[in-house]
PDB file of N, CA and C in Angstrom:
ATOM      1  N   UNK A   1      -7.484  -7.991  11.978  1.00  0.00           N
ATOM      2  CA  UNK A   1      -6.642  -7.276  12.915  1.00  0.00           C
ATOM      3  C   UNK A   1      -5.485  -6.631  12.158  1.00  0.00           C
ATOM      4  N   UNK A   2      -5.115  -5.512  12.264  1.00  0.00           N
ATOM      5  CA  UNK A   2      -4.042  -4.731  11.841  1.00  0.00           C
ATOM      6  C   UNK A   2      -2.992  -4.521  12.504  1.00  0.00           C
ATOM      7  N   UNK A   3      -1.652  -5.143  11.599  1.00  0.00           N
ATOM      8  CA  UNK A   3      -0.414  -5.355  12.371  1.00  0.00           C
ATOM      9  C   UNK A   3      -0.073  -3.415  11.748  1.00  0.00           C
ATOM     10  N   UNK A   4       0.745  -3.278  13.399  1.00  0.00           N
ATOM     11  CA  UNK A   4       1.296  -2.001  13.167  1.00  0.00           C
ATOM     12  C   UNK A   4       2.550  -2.065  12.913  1.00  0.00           C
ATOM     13  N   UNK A   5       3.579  -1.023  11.695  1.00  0.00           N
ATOM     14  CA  UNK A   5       4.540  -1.239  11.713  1.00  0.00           C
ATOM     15  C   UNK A   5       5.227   0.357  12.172  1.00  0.00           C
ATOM     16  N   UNK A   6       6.500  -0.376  12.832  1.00  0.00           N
ATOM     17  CA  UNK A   6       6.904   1.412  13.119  1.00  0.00           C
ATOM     18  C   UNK A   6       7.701   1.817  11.629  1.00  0.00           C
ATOM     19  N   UNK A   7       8.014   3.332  11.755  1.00  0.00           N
ATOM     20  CA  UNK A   7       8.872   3.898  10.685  1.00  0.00           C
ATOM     21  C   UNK A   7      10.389   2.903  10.268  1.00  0.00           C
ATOM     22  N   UNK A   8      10.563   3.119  11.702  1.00  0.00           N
ATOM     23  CA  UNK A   8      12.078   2.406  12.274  1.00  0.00           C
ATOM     24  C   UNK A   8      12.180   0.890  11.504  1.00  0.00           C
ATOM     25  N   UNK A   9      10.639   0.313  12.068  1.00  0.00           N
ATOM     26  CA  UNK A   9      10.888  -1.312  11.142  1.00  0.00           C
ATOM     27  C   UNK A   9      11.031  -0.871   9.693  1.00  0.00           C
ATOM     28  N   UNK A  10      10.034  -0.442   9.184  1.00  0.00           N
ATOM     29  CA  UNK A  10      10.391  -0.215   7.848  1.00  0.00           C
ATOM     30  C   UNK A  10      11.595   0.629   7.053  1.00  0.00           C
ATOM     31  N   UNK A  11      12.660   1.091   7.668  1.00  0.00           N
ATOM     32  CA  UNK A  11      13.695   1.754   7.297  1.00  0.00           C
ATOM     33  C   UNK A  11      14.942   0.343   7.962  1.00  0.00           C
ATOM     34  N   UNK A  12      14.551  -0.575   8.566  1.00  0.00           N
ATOM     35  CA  UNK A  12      15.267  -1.537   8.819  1.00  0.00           C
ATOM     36  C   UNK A  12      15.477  -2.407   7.549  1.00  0.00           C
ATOM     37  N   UNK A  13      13.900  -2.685   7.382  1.00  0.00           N
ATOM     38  CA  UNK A  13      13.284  -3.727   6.430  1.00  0.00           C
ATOM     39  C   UNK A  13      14.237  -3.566   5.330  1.00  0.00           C
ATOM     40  N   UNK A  14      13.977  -2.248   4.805  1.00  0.00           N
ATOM     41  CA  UNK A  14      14.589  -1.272   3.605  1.00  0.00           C
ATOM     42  C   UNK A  14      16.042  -2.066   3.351  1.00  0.00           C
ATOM     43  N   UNK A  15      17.122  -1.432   4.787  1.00  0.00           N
ATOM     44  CA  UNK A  15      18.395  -1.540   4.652  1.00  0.00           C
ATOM     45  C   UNK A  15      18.653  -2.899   4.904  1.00  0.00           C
ATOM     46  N   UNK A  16      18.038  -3.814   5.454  1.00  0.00           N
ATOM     47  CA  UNK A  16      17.861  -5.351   5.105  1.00  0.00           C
ATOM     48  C   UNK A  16      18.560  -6.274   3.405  1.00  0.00           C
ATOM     49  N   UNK A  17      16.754  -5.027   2.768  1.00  0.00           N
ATOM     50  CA  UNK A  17      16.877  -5.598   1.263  1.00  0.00           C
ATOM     51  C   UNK A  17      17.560  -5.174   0.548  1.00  0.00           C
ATOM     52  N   UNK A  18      18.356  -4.113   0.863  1.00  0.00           N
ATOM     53  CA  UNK A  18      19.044  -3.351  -0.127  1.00  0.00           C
ATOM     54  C   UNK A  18      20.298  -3.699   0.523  1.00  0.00           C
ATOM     55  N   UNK A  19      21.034  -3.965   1.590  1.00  0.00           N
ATOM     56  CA  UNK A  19      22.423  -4.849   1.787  1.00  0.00           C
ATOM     57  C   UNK A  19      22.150  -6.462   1.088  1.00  0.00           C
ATOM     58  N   UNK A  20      21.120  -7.319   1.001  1.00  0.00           N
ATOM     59  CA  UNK A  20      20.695  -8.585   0.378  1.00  0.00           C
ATOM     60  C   UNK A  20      21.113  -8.771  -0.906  1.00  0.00           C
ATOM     61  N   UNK A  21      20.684  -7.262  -1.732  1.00  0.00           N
ATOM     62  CA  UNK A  21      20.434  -7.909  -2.744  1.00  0.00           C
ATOM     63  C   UNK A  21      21.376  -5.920  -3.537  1.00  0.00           C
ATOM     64  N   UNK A  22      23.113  -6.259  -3.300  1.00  0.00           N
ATOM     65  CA  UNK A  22      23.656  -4.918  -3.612  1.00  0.00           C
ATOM     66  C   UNK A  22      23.295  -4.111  -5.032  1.00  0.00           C
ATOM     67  N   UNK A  23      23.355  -5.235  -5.682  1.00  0.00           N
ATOM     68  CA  UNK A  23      23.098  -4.512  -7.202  1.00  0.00           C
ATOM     69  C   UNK A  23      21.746  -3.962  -7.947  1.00  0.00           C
ATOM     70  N   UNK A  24      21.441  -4.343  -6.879  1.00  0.00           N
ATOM     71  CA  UNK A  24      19.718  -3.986  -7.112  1.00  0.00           C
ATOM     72  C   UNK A  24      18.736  -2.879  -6.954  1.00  0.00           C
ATOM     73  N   UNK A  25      18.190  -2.326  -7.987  1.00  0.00           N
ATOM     74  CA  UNK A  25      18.292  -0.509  -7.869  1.00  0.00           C
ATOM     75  C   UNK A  25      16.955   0.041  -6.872  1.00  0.00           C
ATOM     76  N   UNK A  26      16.691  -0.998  -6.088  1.00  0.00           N
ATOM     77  CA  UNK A  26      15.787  -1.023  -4.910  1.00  0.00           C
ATOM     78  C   UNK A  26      14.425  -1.601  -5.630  1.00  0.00           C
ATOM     79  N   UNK A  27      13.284  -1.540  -4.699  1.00  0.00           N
ATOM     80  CA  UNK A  27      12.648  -2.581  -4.462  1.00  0.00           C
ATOM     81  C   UNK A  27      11.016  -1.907  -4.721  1.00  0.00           C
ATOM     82  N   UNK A  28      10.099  -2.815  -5.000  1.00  0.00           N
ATOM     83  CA  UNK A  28       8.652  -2.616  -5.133  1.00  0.00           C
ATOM     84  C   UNK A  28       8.312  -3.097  -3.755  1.00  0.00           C
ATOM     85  N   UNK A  29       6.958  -2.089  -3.715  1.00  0.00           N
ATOM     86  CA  UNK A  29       5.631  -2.198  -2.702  1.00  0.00           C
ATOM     87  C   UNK A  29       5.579  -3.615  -2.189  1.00  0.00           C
ATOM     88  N   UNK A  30       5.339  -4.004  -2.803  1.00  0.00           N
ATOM     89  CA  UNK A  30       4.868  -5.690  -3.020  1.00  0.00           C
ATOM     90  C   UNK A  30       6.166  -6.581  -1.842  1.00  0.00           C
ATOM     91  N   UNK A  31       7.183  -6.153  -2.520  1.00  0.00           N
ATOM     92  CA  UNK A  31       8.697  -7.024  -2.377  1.00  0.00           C
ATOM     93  C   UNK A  31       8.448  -6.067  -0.606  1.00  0.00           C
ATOM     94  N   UNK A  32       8.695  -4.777  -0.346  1.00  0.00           N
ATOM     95  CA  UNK A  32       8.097  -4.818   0.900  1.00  0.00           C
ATOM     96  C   UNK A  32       7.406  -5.065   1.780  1.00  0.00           C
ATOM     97  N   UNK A  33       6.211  -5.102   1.463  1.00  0.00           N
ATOM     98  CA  UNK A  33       5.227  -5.351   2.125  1.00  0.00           C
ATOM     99  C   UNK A  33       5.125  -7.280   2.507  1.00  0.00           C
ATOM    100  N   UNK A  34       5.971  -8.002   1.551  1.00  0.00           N
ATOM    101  CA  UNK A  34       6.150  -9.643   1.857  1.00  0.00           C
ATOM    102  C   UNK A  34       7.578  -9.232   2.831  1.00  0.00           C
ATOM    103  N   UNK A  35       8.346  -8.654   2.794  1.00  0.00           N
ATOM    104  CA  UNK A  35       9.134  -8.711   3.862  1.00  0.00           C
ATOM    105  C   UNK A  35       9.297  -8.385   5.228  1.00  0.00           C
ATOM    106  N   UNK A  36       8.012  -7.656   5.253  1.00  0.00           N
ATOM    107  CA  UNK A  36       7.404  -6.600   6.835  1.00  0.00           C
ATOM    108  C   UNK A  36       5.801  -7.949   7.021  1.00  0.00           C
ATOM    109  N   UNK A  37       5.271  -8.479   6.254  1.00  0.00           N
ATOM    110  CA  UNK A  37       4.249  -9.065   5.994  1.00  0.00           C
ATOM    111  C   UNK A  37       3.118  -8.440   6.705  1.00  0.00           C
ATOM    112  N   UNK A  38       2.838  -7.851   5.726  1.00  0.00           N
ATOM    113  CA  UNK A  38       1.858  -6.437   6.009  1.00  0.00           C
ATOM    114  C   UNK A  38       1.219  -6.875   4.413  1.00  0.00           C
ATOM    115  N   UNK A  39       0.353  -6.105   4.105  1.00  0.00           N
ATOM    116  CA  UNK A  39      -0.436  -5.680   2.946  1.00  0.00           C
ATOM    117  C   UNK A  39       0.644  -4.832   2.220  1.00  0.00           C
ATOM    118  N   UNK A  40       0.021  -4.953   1.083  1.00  0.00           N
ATOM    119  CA  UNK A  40       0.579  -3.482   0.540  1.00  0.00           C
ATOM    120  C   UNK A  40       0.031  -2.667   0.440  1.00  0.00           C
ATOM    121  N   UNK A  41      -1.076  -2.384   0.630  1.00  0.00           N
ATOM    122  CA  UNK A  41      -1.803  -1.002   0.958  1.00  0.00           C
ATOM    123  C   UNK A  41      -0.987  -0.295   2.654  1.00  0.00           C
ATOM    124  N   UNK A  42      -0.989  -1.373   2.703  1.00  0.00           N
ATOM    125  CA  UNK A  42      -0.008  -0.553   4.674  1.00  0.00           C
ATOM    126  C   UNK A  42       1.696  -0.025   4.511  1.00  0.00           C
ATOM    127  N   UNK A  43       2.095  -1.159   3.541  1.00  0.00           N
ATOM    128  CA  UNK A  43       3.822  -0.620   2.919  1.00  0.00           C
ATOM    129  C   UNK A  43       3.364   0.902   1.654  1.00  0.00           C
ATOM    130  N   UNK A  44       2.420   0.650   1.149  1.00  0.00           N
ATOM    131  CA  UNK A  44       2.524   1.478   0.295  1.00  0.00           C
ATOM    132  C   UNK A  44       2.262   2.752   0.971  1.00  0.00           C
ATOM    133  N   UNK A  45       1.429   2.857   2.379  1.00  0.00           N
ATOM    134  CA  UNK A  45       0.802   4.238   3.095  1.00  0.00           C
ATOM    135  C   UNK A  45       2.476   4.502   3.636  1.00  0.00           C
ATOM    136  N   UNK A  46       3.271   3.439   4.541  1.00  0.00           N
ATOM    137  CA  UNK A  46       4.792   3.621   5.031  1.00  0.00           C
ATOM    138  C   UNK A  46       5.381   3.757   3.829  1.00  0.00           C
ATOM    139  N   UNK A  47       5.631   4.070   2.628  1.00  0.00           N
ATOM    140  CA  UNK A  47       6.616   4.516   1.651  1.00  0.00           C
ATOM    141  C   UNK A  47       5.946   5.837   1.385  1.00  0.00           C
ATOM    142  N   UNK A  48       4.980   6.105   1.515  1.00  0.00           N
ATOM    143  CA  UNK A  48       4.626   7.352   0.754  1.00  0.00           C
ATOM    144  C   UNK A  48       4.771   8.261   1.983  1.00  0.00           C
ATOM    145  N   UNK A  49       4.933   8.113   3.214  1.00  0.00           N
ATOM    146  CA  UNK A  49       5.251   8.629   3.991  1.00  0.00           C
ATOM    147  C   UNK A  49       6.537   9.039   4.283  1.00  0.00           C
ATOM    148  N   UNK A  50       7.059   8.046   3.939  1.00  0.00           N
ATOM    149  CA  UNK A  50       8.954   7.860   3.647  1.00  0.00           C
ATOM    150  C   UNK A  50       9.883   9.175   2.975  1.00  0.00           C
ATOM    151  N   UNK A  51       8.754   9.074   1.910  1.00  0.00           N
ATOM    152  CA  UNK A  51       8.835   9.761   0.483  1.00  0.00           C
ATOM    153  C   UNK A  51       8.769  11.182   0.721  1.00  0.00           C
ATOM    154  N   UNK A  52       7.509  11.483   1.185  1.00  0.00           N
ATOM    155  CA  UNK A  52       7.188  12.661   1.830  1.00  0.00           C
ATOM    156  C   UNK A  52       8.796  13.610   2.436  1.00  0.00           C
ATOM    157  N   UNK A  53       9.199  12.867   3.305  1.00  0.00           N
ATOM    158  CA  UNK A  53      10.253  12.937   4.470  1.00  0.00           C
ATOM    159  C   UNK A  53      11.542  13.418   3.306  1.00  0.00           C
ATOM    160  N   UNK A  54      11.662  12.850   2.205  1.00  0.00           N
ATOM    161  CA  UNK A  54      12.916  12.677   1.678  1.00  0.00           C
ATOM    162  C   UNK A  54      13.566  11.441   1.987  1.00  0.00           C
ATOM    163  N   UNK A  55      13.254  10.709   2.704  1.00  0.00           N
ATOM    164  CA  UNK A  55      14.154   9.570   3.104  1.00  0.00           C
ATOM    165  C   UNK A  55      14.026   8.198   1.859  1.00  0.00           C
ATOM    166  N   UNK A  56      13.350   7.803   1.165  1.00  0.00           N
ATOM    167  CA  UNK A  56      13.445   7.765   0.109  1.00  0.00           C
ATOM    168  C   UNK A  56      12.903   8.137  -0.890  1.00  0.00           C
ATOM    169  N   UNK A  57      13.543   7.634  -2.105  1.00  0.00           N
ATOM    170  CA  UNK A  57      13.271   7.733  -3.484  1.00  0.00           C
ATOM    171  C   UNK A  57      12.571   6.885  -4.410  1.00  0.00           C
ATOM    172  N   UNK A  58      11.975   7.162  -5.484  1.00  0.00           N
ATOM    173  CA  UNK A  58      11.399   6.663  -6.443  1.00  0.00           C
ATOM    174  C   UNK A  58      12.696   6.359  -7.594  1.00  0.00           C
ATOM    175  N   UNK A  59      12.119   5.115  -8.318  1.00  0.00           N
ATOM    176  CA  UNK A  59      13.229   4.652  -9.329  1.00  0.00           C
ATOM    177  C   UNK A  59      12.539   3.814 -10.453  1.00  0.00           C
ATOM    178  N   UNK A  60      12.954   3.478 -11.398  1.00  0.00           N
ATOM    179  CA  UNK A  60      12.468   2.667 -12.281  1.00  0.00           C
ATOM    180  C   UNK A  60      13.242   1.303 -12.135  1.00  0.00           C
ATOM    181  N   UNK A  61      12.315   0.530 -12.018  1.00  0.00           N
ATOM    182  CA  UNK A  61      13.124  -0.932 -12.131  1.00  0.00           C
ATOM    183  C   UNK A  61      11.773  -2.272 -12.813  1.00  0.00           C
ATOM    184  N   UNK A  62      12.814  -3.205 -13.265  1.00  0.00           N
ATOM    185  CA  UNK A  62      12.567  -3.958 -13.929  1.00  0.00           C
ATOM    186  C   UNK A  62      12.057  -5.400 -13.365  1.00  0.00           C
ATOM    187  N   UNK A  63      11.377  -5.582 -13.597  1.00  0.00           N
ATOM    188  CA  UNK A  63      10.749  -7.196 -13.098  1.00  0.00           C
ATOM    189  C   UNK A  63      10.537  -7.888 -14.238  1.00  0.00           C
ATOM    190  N   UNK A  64      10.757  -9.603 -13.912  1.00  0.00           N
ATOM    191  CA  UNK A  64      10.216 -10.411 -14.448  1.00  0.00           C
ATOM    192  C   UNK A  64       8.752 -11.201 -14.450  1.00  0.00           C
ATOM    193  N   UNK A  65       7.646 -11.453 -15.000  1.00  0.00           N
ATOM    194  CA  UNK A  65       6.692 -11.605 -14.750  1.00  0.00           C
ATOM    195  C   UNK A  65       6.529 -13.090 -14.520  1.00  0.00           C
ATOM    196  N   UNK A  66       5.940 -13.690 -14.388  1.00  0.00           N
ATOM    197  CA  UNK A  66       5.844 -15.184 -14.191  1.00  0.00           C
ATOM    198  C   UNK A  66       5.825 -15.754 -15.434  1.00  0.00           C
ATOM    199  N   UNK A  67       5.341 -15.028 -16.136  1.00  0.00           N
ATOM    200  CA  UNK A  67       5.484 -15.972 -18.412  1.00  0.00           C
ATOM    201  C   UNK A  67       6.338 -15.378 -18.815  1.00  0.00           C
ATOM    202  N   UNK A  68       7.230 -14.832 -17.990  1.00  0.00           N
ATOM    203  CA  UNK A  68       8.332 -14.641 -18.514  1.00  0.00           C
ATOM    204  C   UNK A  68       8.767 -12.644 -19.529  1.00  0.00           C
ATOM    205  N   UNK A  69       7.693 -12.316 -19.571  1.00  0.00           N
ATOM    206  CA  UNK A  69       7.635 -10.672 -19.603  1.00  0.00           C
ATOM    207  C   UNK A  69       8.301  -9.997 -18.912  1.00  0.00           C
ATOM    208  N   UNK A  70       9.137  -8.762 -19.278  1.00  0.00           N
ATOM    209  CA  UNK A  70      10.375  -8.024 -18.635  1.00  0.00           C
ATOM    210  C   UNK A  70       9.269  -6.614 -18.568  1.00  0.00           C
ATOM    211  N   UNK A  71       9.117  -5.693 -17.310  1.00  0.00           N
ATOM    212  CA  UNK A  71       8.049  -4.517 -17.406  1.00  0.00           C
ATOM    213  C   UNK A  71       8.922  -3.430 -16.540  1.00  0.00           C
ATOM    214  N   UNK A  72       9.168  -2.475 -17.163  1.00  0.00           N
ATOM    215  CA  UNK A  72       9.291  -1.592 -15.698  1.00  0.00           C
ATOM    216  C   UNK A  72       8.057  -0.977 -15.115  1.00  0.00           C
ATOM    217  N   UNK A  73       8.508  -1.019 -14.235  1.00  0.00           N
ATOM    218  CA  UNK A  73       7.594  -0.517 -12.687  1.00  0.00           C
ATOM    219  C   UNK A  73       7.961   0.569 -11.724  1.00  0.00           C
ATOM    220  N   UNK A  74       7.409   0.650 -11.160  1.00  0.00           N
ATOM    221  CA  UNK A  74       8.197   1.499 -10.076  1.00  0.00           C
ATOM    222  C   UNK A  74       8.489   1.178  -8.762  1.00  0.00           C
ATOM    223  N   UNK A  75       9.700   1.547  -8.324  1.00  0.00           N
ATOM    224  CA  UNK A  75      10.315   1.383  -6.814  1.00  0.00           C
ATOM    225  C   UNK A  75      10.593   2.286  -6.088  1.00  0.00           C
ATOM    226  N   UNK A  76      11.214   2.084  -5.499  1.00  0.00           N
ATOM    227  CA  UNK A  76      11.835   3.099  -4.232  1.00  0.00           C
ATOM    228  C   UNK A  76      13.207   2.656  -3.777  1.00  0.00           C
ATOM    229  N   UNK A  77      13.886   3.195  -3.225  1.00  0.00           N
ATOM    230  CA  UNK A  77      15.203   3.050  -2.640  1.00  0.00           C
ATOM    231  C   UNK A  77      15.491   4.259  -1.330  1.00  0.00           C
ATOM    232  N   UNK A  78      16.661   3.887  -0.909  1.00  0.00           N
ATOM    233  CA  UNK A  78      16.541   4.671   0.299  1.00  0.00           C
ATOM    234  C   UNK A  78      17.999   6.293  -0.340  1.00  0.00           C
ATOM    235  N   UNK A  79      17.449   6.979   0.667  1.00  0.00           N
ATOM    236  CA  UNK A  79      18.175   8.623  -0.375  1.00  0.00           C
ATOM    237  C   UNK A  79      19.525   8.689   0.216  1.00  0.00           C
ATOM    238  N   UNK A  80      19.707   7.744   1.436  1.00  0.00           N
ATOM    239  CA  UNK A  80      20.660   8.088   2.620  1.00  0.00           C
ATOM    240  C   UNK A  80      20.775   9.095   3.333  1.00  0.00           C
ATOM    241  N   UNK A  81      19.846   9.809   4.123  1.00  0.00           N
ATOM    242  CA  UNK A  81      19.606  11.115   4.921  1.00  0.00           C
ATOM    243  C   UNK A  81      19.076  10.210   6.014  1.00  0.00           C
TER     244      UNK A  81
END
């Protein structure tokens, strides 16, 4: 069964994680999609849609891996429009 999410939740979700966690140059697919608890194929279709809009952005950010490996990746953040 497929949970639907609106735009609105996910621009909530967004300003959620990004007041949580201030210093933080926004967030991966993944880190969304566990906070909406959706897939990430469903956060990743709602960001690229996002994206589309201008409403957010793409960024480089850094994760830690579980053995301990530092990688950048890519994120998103919100553009403020």
């Amino acid at each position: 069964m497929a949970i639907n999410v609106t735009t609105d939740e996910i621009l909530l979700a967004i300003q959620q994680m990004q007041a949580e966690s201030p210093g933080e140059a926004g967030f991966t697919t993944r880190e969304l999609a566990e906070a909406l608890g959706v897939t990430t194929f469903t956060a990743r279709e709602k960001i690229h849609k996002l994206h589309r809009k201008g409403q957010v952005e793409t960024v480089k950010l850094r994760r830690k891996y579980i053995d301990g490996r530092v990688s950048d990746m890519a994120g998103y953040r919100l553009t403020g429009q």
